[in-house]
N, C-alpha and C. Protein backbone atom coordinates (compact mmCIF):
# COMPACT_ATOMS: atom_id res chain seq x y z
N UNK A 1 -127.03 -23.91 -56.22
CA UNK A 1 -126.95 -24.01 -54.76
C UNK A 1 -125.83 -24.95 -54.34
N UNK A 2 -125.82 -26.12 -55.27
CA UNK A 2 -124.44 -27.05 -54.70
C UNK A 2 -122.88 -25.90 -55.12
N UNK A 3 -123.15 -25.43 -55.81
CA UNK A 3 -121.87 -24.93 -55.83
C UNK A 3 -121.35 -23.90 -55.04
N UNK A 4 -122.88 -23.45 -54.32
CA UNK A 4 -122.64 -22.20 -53.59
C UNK A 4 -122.08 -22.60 -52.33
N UNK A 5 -122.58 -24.28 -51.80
CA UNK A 5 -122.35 -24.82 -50.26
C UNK A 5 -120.68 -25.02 -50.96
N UNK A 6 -120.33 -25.35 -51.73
CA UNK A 6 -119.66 -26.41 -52.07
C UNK A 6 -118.44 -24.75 -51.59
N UNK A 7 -118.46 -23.71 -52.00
CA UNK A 7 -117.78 -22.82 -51.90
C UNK A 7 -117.81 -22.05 -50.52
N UNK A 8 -118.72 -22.19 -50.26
CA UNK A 8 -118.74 -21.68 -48.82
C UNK A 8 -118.38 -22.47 -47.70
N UNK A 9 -118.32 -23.69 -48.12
CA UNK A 9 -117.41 -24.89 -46.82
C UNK A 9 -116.53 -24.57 -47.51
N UNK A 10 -115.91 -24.37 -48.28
CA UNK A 10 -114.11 -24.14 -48.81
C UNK A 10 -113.59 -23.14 -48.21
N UNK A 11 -114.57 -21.89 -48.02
CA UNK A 11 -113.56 -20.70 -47.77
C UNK A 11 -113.97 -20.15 -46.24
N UNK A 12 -115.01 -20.96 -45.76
CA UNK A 12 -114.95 -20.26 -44.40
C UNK A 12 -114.83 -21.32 -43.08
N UNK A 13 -113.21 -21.77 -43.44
CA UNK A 13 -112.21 -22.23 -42.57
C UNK A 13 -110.63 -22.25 -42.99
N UNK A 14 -110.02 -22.09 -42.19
CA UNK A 14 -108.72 -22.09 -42.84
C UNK A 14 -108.10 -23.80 -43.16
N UNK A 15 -107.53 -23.61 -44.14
CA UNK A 15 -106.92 -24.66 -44.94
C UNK A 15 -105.21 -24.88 -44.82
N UNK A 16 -104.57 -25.25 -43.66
CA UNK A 16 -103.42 -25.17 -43.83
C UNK A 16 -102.62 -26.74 -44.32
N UNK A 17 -103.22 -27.58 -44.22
CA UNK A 17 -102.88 -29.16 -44.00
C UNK A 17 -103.56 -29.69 -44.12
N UNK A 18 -103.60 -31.36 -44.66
CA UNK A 18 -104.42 -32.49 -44.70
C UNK A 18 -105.00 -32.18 -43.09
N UNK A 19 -104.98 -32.36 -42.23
CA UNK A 19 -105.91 -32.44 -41.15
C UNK A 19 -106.92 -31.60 -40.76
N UNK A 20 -106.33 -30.17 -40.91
CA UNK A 20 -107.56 -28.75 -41.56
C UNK A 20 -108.83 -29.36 -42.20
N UNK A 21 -107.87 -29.79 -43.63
CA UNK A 21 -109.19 -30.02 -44.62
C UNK A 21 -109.86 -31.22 -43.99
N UNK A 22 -109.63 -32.09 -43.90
CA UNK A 22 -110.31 -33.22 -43.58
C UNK A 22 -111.30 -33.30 -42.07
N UNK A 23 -110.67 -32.35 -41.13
CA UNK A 23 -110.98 -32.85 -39.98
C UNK A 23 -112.43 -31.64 -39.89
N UNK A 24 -113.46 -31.83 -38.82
CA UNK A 24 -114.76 -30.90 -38.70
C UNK A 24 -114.38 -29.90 -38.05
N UNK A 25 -115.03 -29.16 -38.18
CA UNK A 25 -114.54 -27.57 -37.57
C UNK A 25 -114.91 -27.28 -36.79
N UNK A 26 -114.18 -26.51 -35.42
CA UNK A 26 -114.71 -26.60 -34.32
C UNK A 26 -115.26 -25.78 -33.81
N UNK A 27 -116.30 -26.11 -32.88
CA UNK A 27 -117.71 -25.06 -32.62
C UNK A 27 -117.14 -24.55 -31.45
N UNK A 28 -117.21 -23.47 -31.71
CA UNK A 28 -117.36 -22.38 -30.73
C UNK A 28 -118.62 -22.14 -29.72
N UNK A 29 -118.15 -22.55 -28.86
CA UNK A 29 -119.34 -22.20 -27.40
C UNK A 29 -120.79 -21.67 -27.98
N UNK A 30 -119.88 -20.03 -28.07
CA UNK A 30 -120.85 -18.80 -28.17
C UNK A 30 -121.48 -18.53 -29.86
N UNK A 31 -121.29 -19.69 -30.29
CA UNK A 31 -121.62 -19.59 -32.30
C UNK A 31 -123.41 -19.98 -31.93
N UNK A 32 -123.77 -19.45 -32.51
CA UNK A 32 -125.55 -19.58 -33.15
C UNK A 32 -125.63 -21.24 -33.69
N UNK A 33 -126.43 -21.68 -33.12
CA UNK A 33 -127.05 -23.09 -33.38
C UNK A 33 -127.19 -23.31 -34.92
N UNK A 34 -127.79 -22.33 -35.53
CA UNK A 34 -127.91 -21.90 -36.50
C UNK A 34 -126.51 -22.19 -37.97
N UNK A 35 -125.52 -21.42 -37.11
CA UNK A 35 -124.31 -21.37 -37.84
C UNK A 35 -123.45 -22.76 -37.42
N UNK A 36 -123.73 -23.76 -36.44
CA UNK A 36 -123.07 -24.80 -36.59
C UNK A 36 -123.79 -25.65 -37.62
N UNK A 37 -124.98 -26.21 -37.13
CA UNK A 37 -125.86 -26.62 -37.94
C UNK A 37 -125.14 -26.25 -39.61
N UNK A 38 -125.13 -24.97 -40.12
CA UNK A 38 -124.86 -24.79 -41.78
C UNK A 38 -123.17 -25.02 -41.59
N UNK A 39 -122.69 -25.24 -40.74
CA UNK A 39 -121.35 -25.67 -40.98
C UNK A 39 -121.41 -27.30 -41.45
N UNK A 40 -121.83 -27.84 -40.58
CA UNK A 40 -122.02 -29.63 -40.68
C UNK A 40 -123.11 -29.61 -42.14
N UNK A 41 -123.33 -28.61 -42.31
CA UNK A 41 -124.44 -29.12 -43.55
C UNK A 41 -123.50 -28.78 -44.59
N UNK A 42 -122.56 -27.71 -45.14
CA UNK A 42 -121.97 -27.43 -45.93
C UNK A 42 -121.16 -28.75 -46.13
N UNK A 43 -120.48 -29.04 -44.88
CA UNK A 43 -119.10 -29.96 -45.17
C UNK A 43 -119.97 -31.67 -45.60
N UNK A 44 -120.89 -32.18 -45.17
CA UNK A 44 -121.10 -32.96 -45.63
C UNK A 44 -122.25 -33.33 -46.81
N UNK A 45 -122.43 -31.90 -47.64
CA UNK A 45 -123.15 -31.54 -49.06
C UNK A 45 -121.88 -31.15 -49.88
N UNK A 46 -121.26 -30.56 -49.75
CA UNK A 46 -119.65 -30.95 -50.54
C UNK A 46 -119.62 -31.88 -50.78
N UNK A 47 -119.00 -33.19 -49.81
CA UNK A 47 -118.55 -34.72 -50.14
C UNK A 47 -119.31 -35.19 -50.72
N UNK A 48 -120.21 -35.02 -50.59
CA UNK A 48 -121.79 -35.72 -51.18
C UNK A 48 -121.81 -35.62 -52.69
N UNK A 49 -121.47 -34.25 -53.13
CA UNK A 49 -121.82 -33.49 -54.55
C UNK A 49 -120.28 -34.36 -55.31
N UNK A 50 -119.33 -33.89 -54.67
CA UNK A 50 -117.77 -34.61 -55.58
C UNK A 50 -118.17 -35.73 -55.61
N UNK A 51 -118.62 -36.86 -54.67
CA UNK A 51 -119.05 -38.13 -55.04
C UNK A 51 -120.18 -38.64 -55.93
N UNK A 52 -120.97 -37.56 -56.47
CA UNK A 52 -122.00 -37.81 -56.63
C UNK A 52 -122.14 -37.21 -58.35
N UNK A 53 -120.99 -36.50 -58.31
CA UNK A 53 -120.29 -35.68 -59.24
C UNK A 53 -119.35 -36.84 -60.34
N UNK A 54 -118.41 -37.12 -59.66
CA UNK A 54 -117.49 -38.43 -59.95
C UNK A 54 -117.85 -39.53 -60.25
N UNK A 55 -119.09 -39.86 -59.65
CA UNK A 55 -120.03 -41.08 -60.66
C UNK A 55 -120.85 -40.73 -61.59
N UNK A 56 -120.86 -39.78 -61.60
CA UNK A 56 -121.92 -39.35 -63.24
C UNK A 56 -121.01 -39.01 -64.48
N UNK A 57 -120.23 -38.47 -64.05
CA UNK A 57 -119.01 -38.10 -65.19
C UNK A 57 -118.17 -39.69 -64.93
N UNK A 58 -117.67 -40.23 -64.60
CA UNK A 58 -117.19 -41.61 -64.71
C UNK A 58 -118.41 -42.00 -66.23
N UNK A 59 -119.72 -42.29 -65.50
CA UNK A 59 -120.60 -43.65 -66.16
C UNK A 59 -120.43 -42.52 -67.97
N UNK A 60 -120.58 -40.79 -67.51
CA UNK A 60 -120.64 -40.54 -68.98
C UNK A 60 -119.66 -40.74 -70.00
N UNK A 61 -118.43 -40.59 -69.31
CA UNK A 61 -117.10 -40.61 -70.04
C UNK A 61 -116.85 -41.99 -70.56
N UNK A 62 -117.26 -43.31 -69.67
CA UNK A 62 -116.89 -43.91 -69.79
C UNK A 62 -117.77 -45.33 -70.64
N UNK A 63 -118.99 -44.30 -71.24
CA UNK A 63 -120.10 -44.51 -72.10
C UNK A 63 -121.06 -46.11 -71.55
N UNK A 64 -121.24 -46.15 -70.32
CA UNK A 64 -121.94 -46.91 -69.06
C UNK A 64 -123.12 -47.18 -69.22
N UNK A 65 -124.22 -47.39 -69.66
CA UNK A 65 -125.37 -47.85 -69.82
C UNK A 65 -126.28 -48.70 -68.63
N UNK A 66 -126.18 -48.06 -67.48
CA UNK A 66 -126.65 -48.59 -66.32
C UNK A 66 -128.34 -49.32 -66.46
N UNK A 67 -128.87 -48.94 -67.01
CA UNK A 67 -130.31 -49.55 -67.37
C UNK A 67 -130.20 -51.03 -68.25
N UNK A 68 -129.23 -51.13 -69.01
CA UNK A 68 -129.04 -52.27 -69.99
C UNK A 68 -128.36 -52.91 -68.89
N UNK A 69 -127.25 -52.36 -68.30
CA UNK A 69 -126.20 -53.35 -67.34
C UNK A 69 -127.22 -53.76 -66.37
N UNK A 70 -128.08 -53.28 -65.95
CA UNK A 70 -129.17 -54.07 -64.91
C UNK A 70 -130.16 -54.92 -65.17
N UNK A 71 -130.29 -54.24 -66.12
CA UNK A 71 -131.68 -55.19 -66.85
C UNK A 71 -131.89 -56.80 -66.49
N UNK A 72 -131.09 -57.40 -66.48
CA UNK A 72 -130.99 -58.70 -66.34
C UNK A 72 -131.21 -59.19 -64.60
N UNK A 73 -131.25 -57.95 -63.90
CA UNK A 73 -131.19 -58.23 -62.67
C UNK A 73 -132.20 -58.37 -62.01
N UNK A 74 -133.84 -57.96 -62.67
CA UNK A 74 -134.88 -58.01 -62.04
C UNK A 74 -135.19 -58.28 -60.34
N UNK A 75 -135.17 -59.94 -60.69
CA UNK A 75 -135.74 -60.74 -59.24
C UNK A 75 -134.37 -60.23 -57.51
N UNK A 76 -133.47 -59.71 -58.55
CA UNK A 76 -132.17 -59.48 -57.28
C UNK A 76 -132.30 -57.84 -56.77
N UNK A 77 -132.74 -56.97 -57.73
CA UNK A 77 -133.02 -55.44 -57.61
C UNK A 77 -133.62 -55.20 -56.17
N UNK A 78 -134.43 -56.01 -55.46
CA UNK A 78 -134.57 -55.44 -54.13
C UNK A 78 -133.82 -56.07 -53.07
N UNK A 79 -133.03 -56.99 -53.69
CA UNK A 79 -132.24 -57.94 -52.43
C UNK A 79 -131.23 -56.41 -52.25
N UNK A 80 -130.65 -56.21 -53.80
CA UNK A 80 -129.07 -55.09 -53.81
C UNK A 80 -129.67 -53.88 -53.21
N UNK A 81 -130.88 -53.66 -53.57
CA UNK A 81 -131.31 -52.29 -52.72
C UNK A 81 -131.27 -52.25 -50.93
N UNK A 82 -131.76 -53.66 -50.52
CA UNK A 82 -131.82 -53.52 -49.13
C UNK A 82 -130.55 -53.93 -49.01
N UNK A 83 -129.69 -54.55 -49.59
CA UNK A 83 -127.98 -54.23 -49.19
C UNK A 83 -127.31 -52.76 -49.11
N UNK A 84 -127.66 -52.20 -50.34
CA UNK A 84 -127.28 -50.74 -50.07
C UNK A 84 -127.54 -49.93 -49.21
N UNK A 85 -128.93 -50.08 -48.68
CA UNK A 85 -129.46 -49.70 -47.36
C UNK A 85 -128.84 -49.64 -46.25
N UNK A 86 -127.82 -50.54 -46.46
CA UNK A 86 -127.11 -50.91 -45.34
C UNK A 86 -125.97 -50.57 -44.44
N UNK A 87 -125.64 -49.90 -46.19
CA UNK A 87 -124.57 -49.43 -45.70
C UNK A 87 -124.71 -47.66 -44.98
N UNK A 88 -123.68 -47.39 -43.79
CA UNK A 88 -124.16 -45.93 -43.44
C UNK A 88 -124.11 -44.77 -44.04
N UNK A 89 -124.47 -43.44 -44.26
CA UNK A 89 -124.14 -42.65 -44.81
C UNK A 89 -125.27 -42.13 -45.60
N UNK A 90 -125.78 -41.00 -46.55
CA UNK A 90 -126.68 -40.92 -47.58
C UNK A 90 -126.41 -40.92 -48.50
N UNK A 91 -124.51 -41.11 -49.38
CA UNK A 91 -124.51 -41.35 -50.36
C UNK A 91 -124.99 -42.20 -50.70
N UNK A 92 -124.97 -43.54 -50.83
CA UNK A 92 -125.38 -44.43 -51.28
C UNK A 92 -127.32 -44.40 -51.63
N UNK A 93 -127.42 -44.23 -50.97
CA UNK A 93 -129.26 -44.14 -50.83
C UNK A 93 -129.29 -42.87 -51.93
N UNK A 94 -128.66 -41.62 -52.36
CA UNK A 94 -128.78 -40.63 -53.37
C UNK A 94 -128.68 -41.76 -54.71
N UNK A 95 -127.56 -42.29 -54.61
CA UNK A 95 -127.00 -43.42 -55.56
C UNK A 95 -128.29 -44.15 -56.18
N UNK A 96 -128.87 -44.51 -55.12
CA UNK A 96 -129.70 -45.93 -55.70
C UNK A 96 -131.12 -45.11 -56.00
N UNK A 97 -131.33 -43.73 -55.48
CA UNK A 97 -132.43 -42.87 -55.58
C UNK A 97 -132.05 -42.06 -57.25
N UNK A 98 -130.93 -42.12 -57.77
CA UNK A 98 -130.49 -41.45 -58.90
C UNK A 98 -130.71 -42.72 -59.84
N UNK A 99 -130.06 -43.91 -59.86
CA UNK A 99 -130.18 -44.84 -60.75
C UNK A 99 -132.27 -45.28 -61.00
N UNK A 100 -132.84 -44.67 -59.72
CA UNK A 100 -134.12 -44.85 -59.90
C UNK A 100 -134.75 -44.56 -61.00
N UNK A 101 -134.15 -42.88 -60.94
CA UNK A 101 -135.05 -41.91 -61.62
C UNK A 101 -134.35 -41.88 -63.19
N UNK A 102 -133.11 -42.28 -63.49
CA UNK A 102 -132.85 -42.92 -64.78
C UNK A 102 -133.14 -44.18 -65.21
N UNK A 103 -134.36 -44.88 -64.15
CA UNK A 103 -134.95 -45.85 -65.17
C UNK A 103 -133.94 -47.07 -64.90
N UNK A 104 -132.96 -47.11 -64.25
CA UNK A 104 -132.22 -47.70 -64.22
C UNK A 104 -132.36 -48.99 -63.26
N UNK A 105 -133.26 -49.07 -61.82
CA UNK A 105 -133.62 -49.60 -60.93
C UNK A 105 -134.94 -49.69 -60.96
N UNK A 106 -135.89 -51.07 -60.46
CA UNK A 106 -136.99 -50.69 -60.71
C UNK A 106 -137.82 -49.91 -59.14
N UNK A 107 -138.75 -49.92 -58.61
CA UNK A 107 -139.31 -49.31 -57.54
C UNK A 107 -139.32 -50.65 -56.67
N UNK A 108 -138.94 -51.66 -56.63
CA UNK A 108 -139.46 -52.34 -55.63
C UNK A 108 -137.50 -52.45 -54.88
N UNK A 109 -136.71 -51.95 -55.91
CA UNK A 109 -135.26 -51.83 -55.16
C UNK A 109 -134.88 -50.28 -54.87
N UNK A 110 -135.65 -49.51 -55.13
CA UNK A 110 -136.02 -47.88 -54.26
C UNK A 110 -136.54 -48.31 -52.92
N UNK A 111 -137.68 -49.28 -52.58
CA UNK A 111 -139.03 -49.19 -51.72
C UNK A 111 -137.61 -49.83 -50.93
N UNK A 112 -136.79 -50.99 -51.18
CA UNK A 112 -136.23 -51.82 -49.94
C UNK A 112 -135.34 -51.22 -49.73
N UNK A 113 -134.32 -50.20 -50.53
CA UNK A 113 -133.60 -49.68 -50.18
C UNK A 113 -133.68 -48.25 -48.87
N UNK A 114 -135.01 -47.70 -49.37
CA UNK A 114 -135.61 -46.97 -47.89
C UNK A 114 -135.66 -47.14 -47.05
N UNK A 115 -136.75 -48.23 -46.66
CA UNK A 115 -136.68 -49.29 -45.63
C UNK A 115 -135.60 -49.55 -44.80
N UNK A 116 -134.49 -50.02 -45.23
CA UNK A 116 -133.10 -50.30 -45.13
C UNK A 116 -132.06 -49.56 -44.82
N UNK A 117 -132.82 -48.31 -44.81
CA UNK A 117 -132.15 -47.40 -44.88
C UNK A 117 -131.72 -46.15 -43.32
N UNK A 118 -130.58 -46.59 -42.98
CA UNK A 118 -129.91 -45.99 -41.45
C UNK A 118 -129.50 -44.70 -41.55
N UNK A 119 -129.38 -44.45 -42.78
CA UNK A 119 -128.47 -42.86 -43.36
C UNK A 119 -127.15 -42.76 -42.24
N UNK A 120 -126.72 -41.61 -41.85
CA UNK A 120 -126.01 -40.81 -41.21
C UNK A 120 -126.21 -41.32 -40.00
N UNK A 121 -127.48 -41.72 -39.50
CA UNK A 121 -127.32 -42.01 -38.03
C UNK A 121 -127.00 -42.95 -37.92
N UNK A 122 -126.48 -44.11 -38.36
CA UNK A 122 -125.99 -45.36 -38.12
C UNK A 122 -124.00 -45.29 -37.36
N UNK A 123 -123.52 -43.85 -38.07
CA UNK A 123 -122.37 -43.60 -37.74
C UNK A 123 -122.13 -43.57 -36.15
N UNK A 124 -123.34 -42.68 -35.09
CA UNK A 124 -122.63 -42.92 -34.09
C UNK A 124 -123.49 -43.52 -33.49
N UNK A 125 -124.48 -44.52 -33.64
CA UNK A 125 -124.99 -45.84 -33.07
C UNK A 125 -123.59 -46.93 -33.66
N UNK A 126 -122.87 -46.67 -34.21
CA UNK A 126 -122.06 -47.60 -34.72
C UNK A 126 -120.77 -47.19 -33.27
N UNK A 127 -120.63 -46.19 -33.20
CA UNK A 127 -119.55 -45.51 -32.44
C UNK A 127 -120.02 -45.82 -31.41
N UNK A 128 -121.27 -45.81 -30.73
CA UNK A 128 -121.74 -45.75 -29.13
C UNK A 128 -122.35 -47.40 -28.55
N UNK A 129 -122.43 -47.92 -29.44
CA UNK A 129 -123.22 -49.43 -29.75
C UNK A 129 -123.01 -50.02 -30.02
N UNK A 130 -122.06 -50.54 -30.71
CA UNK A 130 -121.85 -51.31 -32.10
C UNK A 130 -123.22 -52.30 -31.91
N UNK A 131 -122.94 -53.35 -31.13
CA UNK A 131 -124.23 -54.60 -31.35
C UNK A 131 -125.11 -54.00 -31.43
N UNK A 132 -125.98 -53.25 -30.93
CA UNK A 132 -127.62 -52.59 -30.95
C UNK A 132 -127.21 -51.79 -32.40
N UNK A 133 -126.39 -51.38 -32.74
CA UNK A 133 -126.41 -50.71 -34.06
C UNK A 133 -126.33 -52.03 -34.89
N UNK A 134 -126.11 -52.93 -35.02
CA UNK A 134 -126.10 -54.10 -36.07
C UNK A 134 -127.55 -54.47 -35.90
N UNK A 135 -128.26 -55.06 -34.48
CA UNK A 135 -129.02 -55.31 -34.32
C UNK A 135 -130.27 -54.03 -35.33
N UNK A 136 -130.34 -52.76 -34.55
CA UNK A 136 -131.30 -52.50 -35.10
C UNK A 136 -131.46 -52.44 -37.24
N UNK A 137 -130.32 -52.17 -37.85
CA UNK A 137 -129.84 -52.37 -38.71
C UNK A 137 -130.14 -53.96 -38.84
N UNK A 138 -130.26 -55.19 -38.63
CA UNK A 138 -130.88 -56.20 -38.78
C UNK A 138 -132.49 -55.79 -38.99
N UNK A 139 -133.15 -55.43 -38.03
CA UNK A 139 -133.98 -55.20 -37.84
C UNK A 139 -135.14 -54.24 -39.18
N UNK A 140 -134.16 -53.54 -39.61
CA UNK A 140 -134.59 -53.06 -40.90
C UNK A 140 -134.30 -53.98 -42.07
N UNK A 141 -134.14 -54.74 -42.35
CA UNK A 141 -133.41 -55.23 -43.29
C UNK A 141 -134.68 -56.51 -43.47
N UNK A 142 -135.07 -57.07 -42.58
CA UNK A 142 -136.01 -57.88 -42.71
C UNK A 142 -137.52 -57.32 -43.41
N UNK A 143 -138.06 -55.91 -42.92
CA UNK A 143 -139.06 -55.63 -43.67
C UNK A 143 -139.00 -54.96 -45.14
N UNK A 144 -137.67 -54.39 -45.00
CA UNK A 144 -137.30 -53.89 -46.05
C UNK A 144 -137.57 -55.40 -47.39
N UNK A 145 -136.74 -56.38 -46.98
CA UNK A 145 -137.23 -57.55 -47.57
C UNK A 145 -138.24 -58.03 -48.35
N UNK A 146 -138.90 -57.89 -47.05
CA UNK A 146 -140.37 -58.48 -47.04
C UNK A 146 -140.86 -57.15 -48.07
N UNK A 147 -141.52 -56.32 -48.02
CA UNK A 147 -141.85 -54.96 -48.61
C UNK A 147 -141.56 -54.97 -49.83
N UNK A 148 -140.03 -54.90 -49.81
CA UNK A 148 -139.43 -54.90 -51.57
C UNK A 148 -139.61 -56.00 -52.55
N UNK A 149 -139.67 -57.06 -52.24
CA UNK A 149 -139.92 -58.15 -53.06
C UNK A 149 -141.80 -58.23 -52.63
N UNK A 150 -142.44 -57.78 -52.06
CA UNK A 150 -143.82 -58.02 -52.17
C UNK A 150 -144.70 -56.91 -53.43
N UNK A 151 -143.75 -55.84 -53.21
CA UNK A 151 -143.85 -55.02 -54.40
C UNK A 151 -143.53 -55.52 -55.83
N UNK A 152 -142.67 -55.92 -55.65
CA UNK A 152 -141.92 -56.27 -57.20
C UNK A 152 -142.81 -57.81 -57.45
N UNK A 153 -143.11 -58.94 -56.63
CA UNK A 153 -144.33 -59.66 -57.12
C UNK A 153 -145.70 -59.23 -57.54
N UNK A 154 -146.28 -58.04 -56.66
CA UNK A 154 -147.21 -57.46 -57.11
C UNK A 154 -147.37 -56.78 -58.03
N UNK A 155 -146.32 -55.71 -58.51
CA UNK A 155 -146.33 -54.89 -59.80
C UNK A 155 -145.52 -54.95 -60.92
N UNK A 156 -144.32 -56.05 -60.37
CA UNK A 156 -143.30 -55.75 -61.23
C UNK A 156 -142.94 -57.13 -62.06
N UNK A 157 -143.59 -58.08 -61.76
CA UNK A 157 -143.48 -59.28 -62.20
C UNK A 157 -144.21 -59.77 -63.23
């Protein structure tokens, strides 16, 4: 299926220039809700997959041992999770949801990183807001806190 989005945002727009490729494609009035919607979903499940793509082949090639390289990090694993949280977008949150499930992170830096977590909509609360977008983004970050390290004393300690 990723390869199928990944091909179908490639070929159904034209590609003449860096600004083509890069820039979002523009909706037509009279287009089906439907078909914008799988436009914005194609183009930003592409970026997602090459990035997501590019760190797995990096850590393999480059013989990476992310579970040993953390290991030592215990008591900090939910501070870095509710940092990652932080940042906007859903790569990152795939990131810290992938290093989970290889064992690599424990659950109490999954739990704060959720918490913490603004995804995609932080982009245009960032654009329309900035302060109330920091603010509410503060605002997560404190329970996320609280939550993630109450976990990791309770189960993980």
């Amino acid at each position: 299926m990723a390869v199928v989005m990944m091909f179908l945002w490639a070929f159904t727009k034209e590609i003449n220039d860096y600004k083509s490729t890069v820039a979002e494609d523009a909706k037509v009035a009279s287009s089906h809700p439907m078909q914008k919607a799988a436009q914005d979903t194609h183009f930003v499940s592409a970026w997602v997959i090459v990035a997501f793509l590019f760190f797995e082949l990096s850590v393999h090639f480059a013989h990476i041992d992310l579970g040993t390289a953390l290991s030592g990090y215990g008591v900090y694993m939910p501070l870095v999770g509710m940092l990652v949280g932080l940042l906007p977008g859903c790569g990152p949150q795939i990131l810290v949801t992938s290093l989970y499930i290889a064992g690599a992170v424990p659950m109490s830096a999954q739990i704060s990183n959720a918490i913490s977590n603004d995804g995609d909509a932080l982009f245009p609360a960032i654009a329309l807001a900035p302060k109330a977008a920091l603010v509410a983004t503060f605002y997560s970050a404190i329970p996320a806190m609280v939550v993630g390290y109450g976990y990791y004393w309770l189960f993980e300690l």
